[in-house]
C-alpha atoms as a PDB file:
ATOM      1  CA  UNK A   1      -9.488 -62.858 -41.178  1.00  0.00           C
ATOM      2  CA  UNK A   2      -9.187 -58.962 -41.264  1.00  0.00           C
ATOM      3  CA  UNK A   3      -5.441 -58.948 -42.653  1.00  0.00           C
ATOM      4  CA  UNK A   4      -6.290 -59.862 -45.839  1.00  0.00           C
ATOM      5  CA  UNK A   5      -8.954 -56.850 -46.179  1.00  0.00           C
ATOM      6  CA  UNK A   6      -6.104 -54.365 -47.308  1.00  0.00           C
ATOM      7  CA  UNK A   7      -6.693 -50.596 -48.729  1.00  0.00           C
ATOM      8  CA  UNK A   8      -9.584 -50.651 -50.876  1.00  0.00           C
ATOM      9  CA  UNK A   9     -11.435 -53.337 -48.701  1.00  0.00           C
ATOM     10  CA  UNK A  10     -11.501 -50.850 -46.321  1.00  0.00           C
ATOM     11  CA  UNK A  11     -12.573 -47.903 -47.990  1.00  0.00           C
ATOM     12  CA  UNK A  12     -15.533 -49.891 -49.843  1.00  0.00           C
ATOM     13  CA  UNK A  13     -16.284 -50.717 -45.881  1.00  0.00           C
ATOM     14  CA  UNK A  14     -16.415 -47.470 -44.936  1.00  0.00           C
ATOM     15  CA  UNK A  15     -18.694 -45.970 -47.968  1.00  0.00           C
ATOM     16  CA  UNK A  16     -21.059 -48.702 -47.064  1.00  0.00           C
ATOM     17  CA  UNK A  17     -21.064 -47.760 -43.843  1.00  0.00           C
ATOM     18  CA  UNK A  18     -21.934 -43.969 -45.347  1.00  0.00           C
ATOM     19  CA  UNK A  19     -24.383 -44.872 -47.395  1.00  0.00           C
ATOM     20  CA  UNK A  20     -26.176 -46.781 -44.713  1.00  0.00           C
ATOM     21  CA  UNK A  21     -25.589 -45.071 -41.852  1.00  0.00           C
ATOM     22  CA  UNK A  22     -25.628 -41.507 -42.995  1.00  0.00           C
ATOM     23  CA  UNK A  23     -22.748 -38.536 -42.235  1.00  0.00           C
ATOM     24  CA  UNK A  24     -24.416 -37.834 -39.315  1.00  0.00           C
ATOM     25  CA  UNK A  25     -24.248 -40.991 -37.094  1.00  0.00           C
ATOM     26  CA  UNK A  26     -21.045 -42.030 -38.362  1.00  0.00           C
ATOM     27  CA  UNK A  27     -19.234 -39.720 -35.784  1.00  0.00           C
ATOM     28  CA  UNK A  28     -21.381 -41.299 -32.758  1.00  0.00           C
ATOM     29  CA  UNK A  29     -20.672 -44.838 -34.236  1.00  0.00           C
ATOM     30  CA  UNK A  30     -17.392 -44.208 -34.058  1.00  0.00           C
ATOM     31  CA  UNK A  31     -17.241 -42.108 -30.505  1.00  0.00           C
ATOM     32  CA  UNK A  32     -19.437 -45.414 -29.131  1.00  0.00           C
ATOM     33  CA  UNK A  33     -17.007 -48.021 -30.954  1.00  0.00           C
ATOM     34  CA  UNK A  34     -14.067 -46.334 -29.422  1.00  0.00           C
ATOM     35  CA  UNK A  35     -15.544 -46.021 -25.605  1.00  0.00           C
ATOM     36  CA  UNK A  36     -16.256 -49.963 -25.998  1.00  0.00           C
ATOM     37  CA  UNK A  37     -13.046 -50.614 -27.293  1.00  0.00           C
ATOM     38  CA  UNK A  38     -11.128 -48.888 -24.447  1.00  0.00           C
ATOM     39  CA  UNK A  39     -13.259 -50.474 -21.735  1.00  0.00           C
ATOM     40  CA  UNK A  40     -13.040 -54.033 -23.266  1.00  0.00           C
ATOM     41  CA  UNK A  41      -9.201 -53.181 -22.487  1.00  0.00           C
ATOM     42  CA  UNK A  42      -9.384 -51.710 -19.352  1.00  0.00           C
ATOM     43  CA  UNK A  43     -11.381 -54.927 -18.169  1.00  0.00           C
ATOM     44  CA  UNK A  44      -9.122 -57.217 -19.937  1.00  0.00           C
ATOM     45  CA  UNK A  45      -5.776 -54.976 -18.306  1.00  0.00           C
ATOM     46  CA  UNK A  46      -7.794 -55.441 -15.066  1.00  0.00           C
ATOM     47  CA  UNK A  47      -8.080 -59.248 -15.388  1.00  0.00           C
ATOM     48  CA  UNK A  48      -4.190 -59.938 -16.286  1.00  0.00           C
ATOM     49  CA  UNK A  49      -3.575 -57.538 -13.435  1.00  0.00           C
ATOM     50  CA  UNK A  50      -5.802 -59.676 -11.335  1.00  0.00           C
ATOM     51  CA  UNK A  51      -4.710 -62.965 -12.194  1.00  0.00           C
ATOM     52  CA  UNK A  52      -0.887 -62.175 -11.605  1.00  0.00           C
ATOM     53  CA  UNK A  53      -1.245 -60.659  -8.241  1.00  0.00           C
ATOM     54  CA  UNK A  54      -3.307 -63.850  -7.286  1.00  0.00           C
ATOM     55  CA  UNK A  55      -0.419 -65.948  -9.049  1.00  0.00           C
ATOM     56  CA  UNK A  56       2.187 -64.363  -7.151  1.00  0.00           C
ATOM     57  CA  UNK A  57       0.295 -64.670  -3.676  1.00  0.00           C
ATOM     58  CA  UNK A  58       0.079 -68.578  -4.627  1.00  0.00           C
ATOM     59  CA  UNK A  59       3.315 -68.775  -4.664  1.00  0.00           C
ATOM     60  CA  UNK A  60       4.613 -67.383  -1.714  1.00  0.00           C
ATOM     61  CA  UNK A  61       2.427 -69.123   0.195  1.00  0.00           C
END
């Protein structure tokens, strides 16, 4: 769905965003966005780590 959004897609996105938002919230958007983002992946590392460990102490028993 967002591959076919391209260059100017984006860029009409992000003056929306602007124009809505303002100049100053779009930095704490994005400082927000970014801390969910890394801890949605540091849960889902957490859960792969998880479920091979358990995986591997299946099998040797």
């Amino acid at each position: 769905m967002l591959q076919n959004i391209g260059v100017p897609g984006l860029i009409l996105v992000l003056i929306i965003a602007l124009i809505i938002f303002g100049p100053s919230k779009l930095p704490e958007i994005g400082r927000a966005f970014g801390s969910t983002l890394r801890e949605f992946k540091k849960s889902t590392r957490e859960l792969v780590t998880n479920d091979t460990n358990s995986e591997t102490s299946n099998k040797k028993e």
